[in-house]
N, C-alpha and C. Protein backbone atom coordinates (compact mmCIF):
# COMPACT_ATOMS: atom_id res chain seq x y z
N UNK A 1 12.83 -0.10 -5.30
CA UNK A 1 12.64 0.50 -3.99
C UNK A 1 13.98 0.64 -3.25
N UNK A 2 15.63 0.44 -3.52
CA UNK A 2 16.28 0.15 -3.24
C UNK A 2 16.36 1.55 -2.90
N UNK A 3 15.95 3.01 -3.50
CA UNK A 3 16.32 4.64 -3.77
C UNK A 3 15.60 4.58 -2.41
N UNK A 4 14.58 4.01 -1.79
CA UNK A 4 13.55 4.07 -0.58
C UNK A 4 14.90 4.21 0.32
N UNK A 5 15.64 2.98 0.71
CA UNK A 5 16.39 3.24 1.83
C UNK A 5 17.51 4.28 2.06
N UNK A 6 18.01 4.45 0.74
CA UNK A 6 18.90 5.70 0.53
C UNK A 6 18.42 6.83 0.88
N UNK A 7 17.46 7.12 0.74
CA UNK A 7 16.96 8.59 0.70
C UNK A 7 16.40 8.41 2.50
N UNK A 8 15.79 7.23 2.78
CA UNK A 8 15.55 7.09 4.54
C UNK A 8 16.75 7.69 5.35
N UNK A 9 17.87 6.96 4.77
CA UNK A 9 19.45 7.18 5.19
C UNK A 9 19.61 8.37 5.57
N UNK A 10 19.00 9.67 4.41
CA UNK A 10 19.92 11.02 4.27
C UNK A 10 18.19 11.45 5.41
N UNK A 11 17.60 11.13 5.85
CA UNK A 11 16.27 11.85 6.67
C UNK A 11 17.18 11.64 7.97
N UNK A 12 16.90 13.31 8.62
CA UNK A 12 17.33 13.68 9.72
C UNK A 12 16.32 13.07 10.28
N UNK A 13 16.43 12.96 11.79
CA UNK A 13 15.74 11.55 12.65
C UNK A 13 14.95 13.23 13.79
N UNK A 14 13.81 12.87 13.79
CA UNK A 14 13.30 13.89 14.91
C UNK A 14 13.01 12.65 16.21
N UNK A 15 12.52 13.10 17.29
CA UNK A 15 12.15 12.38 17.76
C UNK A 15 11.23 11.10 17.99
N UNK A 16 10.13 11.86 17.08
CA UNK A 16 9.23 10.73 16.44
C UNK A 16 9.05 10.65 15.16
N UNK A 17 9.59 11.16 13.99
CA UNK A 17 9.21 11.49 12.88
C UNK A 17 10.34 11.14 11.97
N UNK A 18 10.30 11.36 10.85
CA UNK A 18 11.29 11.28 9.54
C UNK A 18 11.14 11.97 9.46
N UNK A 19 11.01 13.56 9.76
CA UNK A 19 10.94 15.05 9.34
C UNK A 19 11.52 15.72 10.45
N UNK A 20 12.40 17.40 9.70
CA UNK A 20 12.04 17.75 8.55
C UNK A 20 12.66 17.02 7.33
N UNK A 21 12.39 17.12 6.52
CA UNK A 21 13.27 16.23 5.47
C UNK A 21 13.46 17.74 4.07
N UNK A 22 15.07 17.60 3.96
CA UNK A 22 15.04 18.25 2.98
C UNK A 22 14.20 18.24 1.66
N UNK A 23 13.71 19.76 0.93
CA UNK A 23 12.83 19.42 -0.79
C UNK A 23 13.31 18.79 -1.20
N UNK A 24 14.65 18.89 -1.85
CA UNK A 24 15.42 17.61 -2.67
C UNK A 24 15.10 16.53 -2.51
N UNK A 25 14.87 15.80 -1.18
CA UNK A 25 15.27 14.49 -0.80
C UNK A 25 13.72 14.07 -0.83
N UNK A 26 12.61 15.40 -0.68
CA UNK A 26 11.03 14.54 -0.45
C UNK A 26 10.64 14.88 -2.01
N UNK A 27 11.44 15.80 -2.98
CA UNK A 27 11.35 15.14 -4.59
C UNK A 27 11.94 13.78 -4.99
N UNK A 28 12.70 13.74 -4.34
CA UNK A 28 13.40 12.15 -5.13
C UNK A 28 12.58 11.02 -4.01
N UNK A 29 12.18 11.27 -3.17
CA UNK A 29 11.28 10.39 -2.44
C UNK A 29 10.23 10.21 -3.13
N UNK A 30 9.27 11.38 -3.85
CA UNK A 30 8.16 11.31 -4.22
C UNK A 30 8.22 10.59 -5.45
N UNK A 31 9.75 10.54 -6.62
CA UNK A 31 9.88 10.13 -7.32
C UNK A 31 10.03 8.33 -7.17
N UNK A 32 10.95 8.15 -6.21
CA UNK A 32 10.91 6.80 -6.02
C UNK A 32 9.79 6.06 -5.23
N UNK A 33 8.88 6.73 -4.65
CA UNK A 33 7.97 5.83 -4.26
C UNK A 33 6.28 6.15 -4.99
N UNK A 34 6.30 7.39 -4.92
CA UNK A 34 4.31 7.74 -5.24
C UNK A 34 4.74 7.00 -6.96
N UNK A 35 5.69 7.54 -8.12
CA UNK A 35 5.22 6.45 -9.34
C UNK A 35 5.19 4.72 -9.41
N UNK A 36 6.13 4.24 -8.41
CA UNK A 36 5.97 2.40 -7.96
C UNK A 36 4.29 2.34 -7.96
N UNK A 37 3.82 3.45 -6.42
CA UNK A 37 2.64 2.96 -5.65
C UNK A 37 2.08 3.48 -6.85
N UNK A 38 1.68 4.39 -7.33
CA UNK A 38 0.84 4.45 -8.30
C UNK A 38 0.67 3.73 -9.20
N UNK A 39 2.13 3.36 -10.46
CA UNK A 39 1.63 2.32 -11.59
C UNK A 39 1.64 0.98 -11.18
N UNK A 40 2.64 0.55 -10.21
CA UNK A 40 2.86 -0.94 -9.94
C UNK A 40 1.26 -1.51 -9.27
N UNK A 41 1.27 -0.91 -8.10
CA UNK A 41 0.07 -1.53 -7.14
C UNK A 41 -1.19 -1.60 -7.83
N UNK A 42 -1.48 -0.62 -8.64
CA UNK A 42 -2.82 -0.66 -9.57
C UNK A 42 -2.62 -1.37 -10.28
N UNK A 43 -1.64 -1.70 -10.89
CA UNK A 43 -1.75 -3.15 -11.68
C UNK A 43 -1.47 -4.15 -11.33
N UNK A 44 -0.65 -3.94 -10.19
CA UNK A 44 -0.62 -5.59 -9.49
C UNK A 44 -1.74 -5.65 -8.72
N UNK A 45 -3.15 -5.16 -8.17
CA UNK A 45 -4.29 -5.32 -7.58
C UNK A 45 -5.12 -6.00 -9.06
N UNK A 46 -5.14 -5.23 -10.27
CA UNK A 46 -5.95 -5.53 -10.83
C UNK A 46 -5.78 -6.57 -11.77
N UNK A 47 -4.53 -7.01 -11.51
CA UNK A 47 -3.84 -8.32 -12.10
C UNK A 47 -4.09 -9.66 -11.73
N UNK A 48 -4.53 -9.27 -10.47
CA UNK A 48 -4.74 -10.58 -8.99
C UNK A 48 -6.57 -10.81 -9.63
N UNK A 49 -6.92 -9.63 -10.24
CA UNK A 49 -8.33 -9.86 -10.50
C UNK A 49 -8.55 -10.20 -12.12
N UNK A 50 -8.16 -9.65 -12.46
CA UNK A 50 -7.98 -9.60 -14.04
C UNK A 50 -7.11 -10.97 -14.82
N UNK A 51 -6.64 -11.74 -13.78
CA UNK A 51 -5.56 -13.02 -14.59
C UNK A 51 -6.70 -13.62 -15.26
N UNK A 52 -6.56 -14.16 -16.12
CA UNK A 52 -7.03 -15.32 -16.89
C UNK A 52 -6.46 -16.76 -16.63
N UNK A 53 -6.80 -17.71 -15.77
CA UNK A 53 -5.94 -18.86 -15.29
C UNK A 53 -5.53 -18.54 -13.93
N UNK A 54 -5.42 -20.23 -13.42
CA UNK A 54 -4.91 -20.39 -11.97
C UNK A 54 -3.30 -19.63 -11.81
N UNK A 55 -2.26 -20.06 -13.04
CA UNK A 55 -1.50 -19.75 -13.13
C UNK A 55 -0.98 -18.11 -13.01
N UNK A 56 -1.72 -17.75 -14.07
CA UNK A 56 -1.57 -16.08 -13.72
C UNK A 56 -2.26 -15.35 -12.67
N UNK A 57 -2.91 -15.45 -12.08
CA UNK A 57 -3.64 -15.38 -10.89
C UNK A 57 -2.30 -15.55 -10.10
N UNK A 58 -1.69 -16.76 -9.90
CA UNK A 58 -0.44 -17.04 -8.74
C UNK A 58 0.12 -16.08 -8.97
N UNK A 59 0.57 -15.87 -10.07
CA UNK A 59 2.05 -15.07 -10.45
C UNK A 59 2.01 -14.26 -10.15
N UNK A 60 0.53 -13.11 -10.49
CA UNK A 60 0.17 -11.85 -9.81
C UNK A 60 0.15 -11.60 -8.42
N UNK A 61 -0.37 -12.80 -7.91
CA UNK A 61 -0.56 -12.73 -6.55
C UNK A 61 0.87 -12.51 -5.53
N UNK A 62 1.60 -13.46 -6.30
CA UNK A 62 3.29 -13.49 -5.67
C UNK A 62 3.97 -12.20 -5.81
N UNK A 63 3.20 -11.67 -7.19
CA UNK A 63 4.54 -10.54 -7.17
C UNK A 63 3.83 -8.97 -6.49
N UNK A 64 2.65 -9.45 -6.16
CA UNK A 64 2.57 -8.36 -5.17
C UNK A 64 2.49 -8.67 -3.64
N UNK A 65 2.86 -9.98 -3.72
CA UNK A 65 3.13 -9.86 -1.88
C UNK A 65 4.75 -10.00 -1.88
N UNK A 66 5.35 -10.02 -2.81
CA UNK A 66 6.53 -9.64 -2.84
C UNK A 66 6.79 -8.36 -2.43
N UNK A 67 6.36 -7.54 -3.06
CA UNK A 67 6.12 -6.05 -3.12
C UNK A 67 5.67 -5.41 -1.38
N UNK A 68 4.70 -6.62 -1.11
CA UNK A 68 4.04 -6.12 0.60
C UNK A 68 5.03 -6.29 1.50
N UNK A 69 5.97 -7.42 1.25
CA UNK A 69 6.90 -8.02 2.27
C UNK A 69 8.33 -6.90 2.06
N UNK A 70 8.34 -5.94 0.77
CA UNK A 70 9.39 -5.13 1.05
C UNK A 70 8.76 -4.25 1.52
N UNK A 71 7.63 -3.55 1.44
CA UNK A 71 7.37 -2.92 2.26
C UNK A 71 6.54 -3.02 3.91
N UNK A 72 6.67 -3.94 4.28
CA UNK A 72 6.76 -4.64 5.62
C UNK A 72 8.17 -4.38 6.20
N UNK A 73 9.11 -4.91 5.60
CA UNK A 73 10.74 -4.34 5.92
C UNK A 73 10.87 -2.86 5.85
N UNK A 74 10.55 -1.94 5.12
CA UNK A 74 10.16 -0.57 5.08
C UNK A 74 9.72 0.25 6.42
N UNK A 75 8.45 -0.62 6.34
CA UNK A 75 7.78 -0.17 7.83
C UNK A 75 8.87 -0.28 8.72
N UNK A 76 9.19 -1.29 9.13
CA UNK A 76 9.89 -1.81 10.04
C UNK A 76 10.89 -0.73 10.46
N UNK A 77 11.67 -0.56 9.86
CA UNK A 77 12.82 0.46 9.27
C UNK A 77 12.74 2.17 9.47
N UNK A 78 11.40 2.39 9.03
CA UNK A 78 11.24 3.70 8.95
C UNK A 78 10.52 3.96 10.24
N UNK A 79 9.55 2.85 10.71
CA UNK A 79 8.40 3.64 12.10
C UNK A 79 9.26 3.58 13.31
N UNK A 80 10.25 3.05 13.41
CA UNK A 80 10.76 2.80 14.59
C UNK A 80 9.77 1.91 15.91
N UNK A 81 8.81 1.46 15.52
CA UNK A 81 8.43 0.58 16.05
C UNK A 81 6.89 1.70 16.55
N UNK A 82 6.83 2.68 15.88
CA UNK A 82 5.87 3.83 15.74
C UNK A 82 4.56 3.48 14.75
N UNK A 83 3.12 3.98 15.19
CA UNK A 83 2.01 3.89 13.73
C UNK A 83 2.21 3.67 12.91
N UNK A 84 2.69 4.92 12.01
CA UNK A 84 3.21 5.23 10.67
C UNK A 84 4.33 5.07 10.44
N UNK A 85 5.08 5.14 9.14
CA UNK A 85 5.87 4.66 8.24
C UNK A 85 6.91 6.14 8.47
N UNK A 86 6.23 7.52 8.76
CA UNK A 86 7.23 8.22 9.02
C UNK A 86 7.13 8.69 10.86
N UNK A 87 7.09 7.54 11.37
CA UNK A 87 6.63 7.90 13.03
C UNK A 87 5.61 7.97 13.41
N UNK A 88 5.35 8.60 14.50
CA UNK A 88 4.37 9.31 15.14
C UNK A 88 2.63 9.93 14.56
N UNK A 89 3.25 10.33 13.40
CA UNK A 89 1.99 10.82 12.86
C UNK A 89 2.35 10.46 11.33
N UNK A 90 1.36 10.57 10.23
CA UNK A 90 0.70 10.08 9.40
C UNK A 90 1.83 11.05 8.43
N UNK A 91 2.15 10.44 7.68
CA UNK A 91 3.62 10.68 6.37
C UNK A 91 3.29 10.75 5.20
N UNK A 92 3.93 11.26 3.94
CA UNK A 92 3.71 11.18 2.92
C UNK A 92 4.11 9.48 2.32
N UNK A 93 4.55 8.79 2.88
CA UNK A 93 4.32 7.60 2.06
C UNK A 93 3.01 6.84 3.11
N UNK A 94 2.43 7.07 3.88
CA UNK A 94 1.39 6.80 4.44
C UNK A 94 0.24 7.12 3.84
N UNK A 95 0.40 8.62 3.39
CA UNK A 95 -0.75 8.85 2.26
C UNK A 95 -0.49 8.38 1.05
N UNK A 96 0.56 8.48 0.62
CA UNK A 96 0.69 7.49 -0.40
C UNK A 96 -0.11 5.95 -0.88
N UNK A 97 0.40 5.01 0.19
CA UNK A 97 0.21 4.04 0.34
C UNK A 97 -0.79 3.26 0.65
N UNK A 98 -1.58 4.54 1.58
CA UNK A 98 -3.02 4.38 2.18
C UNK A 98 -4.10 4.59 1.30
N UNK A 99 -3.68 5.22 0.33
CA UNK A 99 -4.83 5.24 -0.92
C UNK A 99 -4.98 3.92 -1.44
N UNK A 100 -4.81 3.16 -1.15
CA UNK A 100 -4.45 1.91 -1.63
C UNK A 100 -5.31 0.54 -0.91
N UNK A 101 -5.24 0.67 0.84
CA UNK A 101 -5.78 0.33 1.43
C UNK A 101 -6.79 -0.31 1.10
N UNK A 102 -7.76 0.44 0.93
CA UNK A 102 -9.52 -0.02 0.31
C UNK A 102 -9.20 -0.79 -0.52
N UNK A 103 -8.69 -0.21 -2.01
CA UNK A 103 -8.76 -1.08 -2.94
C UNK A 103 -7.86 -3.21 -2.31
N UNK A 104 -7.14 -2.97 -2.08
CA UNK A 104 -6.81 -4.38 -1.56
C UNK A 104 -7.39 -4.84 -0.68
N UNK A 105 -8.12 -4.25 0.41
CA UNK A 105 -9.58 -4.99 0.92
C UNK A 105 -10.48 -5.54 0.04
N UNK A 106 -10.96 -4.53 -0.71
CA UNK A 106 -11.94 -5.19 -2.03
C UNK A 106 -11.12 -6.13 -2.60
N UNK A 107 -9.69 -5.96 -3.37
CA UNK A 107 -9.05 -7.18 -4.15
C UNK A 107 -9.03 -8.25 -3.44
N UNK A 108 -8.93 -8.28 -1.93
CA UNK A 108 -8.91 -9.73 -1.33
C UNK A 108 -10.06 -10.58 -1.25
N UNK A 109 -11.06 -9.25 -1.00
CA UNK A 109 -12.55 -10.39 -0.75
C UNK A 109 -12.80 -10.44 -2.61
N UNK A 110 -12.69 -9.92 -2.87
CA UNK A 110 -12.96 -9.98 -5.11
C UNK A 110 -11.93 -11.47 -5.37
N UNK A 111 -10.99 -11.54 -5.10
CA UNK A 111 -10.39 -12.66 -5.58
C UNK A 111 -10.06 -13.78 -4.54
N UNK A 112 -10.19 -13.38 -3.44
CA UNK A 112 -10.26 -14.32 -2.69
C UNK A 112 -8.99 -14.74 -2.29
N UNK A 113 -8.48 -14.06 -1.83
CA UNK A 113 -6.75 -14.26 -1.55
C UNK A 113 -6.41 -13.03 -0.15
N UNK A 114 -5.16 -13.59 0.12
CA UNK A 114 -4.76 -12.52 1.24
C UNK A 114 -3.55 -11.68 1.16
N UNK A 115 -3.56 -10.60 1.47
CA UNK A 115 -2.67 -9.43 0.81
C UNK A 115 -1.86 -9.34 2.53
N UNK A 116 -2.89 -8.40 2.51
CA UNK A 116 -2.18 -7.29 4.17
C UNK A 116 -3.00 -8.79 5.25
N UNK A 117 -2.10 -9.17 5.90
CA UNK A 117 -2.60 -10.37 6.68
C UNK A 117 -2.18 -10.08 8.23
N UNK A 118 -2.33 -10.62 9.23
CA UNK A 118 -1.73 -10.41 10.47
C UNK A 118 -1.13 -11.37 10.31
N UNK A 119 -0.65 -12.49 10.22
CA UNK A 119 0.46 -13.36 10.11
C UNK A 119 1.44 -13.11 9.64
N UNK A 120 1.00 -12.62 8.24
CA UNK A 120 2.43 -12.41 6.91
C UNK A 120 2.92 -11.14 6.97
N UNK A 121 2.32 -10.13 7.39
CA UNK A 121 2.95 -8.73 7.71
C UNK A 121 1.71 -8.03 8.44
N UNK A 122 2.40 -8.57 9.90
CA UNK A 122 1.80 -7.62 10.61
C UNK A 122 2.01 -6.16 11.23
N UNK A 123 3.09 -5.61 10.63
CA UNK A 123 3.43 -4.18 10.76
C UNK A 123 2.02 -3.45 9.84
N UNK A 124 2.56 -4.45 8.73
CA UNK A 124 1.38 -3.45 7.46
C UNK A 124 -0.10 -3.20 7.87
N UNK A 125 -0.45 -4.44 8.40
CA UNK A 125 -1.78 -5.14 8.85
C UNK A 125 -2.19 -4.54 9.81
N UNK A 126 -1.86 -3.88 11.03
CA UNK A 126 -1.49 -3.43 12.19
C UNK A 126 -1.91 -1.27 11.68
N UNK A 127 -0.54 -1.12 10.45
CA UNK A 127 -0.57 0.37 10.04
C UNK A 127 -1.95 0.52 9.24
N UNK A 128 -2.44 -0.64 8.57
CA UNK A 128 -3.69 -0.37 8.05
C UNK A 128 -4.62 -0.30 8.77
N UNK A 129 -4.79 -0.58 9.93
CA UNK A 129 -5.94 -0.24 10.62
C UNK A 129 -5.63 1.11 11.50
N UNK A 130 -4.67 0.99 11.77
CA UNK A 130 -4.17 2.67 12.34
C UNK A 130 -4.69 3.88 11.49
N UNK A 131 -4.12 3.44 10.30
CA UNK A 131 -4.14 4.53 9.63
C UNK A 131 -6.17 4.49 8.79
N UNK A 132 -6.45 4.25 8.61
CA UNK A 132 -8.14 3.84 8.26
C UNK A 132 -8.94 4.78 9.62
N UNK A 133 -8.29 4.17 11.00
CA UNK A 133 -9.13 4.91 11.68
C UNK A 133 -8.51 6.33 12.00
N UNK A 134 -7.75 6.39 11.26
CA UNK A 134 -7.32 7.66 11.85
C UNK A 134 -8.23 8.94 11.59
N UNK A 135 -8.45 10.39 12.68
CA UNK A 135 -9.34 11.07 12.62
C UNK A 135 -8.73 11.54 11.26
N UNK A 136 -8.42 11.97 10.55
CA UNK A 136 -7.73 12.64 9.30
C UNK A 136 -8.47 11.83 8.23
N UNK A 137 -8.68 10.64 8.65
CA UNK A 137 -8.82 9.65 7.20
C UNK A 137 -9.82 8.90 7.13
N UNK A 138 -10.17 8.52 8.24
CA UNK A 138 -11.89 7.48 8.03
C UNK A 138 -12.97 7.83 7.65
N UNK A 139 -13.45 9.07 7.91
CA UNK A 139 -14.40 9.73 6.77
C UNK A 139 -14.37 10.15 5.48
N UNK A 140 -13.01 9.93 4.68
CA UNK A 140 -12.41 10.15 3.73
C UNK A 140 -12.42 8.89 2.42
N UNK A 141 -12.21 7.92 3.33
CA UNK A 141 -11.87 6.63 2.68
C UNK A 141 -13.36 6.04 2.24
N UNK A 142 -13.54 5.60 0.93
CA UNK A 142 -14.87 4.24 0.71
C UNK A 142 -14.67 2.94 1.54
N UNK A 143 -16.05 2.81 1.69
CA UNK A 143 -16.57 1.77 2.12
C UNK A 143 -15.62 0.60 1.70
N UNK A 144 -14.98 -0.77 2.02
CA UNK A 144 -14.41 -1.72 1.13
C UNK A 144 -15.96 -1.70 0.52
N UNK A 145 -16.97 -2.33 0.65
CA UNK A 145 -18.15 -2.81 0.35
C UNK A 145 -18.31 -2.41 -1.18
N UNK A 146 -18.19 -1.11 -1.18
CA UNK A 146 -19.09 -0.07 -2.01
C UNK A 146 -17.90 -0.09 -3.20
N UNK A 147 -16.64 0.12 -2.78
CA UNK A 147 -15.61 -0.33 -3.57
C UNK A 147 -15.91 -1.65 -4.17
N UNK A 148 -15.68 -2.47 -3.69
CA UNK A 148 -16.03 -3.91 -4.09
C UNK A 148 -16.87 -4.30 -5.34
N UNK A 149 -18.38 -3.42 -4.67
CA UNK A 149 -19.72 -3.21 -6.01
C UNK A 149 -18.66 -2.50 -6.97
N UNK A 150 -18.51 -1.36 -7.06
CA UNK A 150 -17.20 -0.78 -8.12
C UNK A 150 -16.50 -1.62 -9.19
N UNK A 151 -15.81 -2.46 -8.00
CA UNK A 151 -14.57 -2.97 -8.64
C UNK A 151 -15.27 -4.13 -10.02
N UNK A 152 -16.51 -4.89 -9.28
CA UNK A 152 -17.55 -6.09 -9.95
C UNK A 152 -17.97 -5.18 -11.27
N UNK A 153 -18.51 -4.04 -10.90
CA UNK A 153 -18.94 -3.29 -12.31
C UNK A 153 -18.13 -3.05 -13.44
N UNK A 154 -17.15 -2.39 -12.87
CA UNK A 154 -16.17 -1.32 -13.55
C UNK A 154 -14.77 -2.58 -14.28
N UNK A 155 -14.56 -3.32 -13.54
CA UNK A 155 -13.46 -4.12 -13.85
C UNK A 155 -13.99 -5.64 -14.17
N UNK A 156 -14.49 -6.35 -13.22
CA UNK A 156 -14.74 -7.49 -13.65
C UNK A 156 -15.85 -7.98 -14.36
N UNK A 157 -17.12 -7.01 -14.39
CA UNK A 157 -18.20 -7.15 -15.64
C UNK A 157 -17.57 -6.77 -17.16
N UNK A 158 -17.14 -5.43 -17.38
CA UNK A 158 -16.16 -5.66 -18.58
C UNK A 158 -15.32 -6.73 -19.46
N UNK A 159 -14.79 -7.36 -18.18
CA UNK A 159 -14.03 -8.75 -18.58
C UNK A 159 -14.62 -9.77 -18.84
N UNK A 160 -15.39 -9.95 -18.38
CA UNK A 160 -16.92 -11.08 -18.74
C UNK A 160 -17.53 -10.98 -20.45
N UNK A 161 -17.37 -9.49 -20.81
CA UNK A 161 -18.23 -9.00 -21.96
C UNK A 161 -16.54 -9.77 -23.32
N UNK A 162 -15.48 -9.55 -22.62
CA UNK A 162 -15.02 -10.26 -23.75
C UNK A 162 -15.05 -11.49 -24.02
């Protein structure tokens, strides 16, 4: 994520926003952050569920709140003390990131652990509920609930059968 702050660097500053942002710079953005959020977080969610042992369970668990706490510094950095991650209104690493949301609601109540917390990062904790209710996105998003049933079927009944 280190390409994250570089490329923040070269974003012209609007008043409330990280935009416009040059193509170049929101390709190598899209490159350095949507493949992390995509392969990393899906497997570090389903890792936190999927460990076999107390041990791997921790390990998973650590190395994705590792992962939350750089992007807690992220937030920090990029909102200017704004909703979203690119200001004012709702960003491409907001949609990014926000796809994500649900599923780590379900991973927390599924494994029983705490991810997005108001103590441990409350920027994140704070943007996740911003962004959930936002008119753009709350009719959009699953239920945690319904996710949850999902996640029990699809992921953790499978694992049972081996």
């Amino acid at each position: 994520m280190a390409c994250v702050d570089e490329l923040l660097d070269e974003c012209p500053r609007a008043a409330d926003e990280c935009v416009p942002v040059p193509p170049t710079v929101m390709q190598n953005v899209a490159i350095c952050l949507n493949v992390p959020l995509d392969d990393k977080w899906y497997r570090r969610l389903t890792a936190i569920i999927l460990s076999q042992g107390e041990e791997a369970k921790k390990a998973a668990l650590e190395d994705t709140i590792q992962g939350l706490n750089l992007l807690e510094e992220t937030f920090a950095k990029c909102s200017k003390g704004k909703k979203f991650f690119g200001g004012g209104k709702i960003g491409y690493l907001d949609i990014a990131l926000g796809s994500f949301v649900v599923w780590m609601r379900a991973t927390q109540k599924l494994a029983n652990v705490s991810l997005i917390d108001e103590s441990k990062t409350p920027n994140l904790f704070k943007w996740a509920q911003d962004f959930s209710a936002h008119v753009a996105v709350k009719d959009v998003l699953p239920e945690t609930d319904k996710l949850l049933e999902f996640l029990k079927f699809y992921v953790v009944k499978p694992k049972s059968r081996l």
